[in-house]
C-alpha atoms as a PDB file:
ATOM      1  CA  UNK A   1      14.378  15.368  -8.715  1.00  0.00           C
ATOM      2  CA  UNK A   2      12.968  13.660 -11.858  1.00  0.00           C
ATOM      3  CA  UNK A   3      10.790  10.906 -10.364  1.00  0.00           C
ATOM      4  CA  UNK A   4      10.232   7.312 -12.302  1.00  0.00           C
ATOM      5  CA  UNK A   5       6.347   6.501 -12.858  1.00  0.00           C
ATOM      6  CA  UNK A   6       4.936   3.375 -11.628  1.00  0.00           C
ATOM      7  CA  UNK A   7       1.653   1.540 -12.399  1.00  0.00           C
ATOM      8  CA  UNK A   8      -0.642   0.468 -10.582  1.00  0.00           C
ATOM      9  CA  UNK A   9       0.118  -3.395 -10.962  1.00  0.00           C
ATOM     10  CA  UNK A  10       3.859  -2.625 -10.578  1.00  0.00           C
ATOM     11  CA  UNK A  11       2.910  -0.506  -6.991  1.00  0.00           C
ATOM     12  CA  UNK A  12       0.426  -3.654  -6.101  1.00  0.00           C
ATOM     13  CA  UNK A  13       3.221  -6.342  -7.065  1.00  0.00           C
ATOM     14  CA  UNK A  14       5.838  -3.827  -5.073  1.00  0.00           C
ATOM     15  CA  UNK A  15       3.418  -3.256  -1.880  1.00  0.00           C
ATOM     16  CA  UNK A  16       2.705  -6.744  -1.210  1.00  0.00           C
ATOM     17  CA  UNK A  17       6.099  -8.069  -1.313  1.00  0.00           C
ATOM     18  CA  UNK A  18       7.281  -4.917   1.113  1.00  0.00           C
ATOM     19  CA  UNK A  19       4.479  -6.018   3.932  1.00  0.00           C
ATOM     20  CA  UNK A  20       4.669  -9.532   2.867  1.00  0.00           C
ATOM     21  CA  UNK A  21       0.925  -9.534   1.756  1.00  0.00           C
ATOM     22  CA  UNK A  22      -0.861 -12.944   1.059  1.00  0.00           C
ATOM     23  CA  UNK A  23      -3.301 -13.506  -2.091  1.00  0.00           C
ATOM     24  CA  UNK A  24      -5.817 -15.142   0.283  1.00  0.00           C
ATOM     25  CA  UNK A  25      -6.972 -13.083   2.795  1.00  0.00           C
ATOM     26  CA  UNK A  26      -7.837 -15.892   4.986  1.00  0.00           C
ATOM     27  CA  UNK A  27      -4.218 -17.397   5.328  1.00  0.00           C
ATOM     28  CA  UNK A  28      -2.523 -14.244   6.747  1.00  0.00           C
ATOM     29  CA  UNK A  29      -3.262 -11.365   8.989  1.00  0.00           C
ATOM     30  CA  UNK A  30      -2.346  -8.914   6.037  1.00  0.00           C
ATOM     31  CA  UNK A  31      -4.079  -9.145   2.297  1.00  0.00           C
ATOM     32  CA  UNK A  32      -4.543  -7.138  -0.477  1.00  0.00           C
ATOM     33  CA  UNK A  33      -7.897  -7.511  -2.614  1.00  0.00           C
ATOM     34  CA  UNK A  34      -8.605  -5.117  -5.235  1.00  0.00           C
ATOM     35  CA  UNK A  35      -5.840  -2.705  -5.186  1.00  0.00           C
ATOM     36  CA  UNK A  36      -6.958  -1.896  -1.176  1.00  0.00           C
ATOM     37  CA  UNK A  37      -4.798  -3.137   1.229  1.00  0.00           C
ATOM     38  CA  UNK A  38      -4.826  -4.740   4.523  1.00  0.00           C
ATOM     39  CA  UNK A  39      -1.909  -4.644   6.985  1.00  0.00           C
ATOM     40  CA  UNK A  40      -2.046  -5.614  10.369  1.00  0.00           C
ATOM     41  CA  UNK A  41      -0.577  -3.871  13.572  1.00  0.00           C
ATOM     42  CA  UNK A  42       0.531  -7.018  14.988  1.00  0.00           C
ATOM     43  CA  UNK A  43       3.177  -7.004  12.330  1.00  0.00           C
ATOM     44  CA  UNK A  44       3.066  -3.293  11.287  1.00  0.00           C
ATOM     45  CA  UNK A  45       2.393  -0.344  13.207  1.00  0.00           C
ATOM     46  CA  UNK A  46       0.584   2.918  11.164  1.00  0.00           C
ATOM     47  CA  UNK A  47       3.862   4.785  11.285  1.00  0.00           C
ATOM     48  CA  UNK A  48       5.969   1.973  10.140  1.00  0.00           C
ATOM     49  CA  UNK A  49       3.349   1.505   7.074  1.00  0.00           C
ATOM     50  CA  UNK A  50       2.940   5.462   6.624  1.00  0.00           C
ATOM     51  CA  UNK A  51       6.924   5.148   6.800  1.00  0.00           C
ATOM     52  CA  UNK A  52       7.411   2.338   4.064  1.00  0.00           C
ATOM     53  CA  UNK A  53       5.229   3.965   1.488  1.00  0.00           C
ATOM     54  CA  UNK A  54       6.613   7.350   2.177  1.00  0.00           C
ATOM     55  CA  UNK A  55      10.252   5.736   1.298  1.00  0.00           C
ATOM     56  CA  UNK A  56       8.887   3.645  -2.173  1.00  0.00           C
ATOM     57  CA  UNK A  57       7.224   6.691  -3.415  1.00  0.00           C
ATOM     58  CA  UNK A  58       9.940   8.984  -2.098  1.00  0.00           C
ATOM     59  CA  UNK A  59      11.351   8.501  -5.904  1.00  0.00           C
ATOM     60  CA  UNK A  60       8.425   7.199  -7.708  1.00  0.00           C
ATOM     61  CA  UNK A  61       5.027   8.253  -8.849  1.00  0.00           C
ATOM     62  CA  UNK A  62       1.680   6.690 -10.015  1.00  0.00           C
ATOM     63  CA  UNK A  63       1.182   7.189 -13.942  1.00  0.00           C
ATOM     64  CA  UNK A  64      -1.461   9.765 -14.674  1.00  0.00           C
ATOM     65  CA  UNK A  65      -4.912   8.970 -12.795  1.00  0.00           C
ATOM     66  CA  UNK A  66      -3.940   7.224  -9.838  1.00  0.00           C
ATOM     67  CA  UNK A  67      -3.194   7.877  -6.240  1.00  0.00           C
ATOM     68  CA  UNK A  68      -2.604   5.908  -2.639  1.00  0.00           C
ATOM     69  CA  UNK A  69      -5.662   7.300   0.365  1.00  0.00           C
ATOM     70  CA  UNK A  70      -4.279   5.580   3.618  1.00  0.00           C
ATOM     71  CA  UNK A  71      -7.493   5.437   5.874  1.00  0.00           C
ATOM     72  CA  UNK A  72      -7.884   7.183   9.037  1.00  0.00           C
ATOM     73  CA  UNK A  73      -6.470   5.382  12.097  1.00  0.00           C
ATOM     74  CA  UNK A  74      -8.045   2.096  13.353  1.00  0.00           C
ATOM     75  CA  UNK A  75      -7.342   0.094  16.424  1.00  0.00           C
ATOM     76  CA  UNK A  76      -6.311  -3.370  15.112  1.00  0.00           C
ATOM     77  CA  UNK A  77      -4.925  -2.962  10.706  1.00  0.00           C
ATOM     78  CA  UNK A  78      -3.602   0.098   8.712  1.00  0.00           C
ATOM     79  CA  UNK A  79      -5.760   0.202   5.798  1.00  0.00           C
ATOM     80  CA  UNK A  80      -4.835   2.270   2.375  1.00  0.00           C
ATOM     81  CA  UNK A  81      -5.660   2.122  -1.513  1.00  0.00           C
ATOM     82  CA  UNK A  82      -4.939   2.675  -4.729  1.00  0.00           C
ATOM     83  CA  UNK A  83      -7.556   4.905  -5.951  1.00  0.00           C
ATOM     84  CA  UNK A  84      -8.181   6.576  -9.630  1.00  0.00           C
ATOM     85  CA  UNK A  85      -8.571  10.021  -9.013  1.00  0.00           C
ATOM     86  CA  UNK A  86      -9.781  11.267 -12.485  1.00  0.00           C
END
């Protein structure tokens, strides 16, 4: 399968509208600053994020130099970025 690339403004734009994500962090328990990103488990559980970003890449991939590190598990958000990796 040929996969479509994406950049990283089009993945940020993409990712905030699939969890919903505010512009200020301090109106919403989910927020995005940066190109890291912020999801609660109140509204999200780590599988359901994992799960969601498995399905928008599952046909898409970063142009050249970028990638997505979800960090490792936490009690109260799901935290992951988009990272340059050259």
């Amino acid at each position: 399968m040929v996969k479509n690339t994406v950049s990283k403004e089009k993945a940020i734009k993409d990712i905030k509208e699939m969890f919903n994500i505010s512009i200020d962090e301090s109106s919403n328990d989910c927020y995005e600053k940066d190109g890291s990103f912020v999801v609660s488990k109140k509204r999200f559980e780590r599988f359901e994020v994992v799960g969601k970003l498995q399905d928008y890449f599952s046909d898409k991939c970063f142009v050249e130099g970028f990638g997505l590190e979800i960090s490792p598990i936490t009690l109260i958000y799901t935290t992951f970025k988009i990272i340059n990796i050259n």
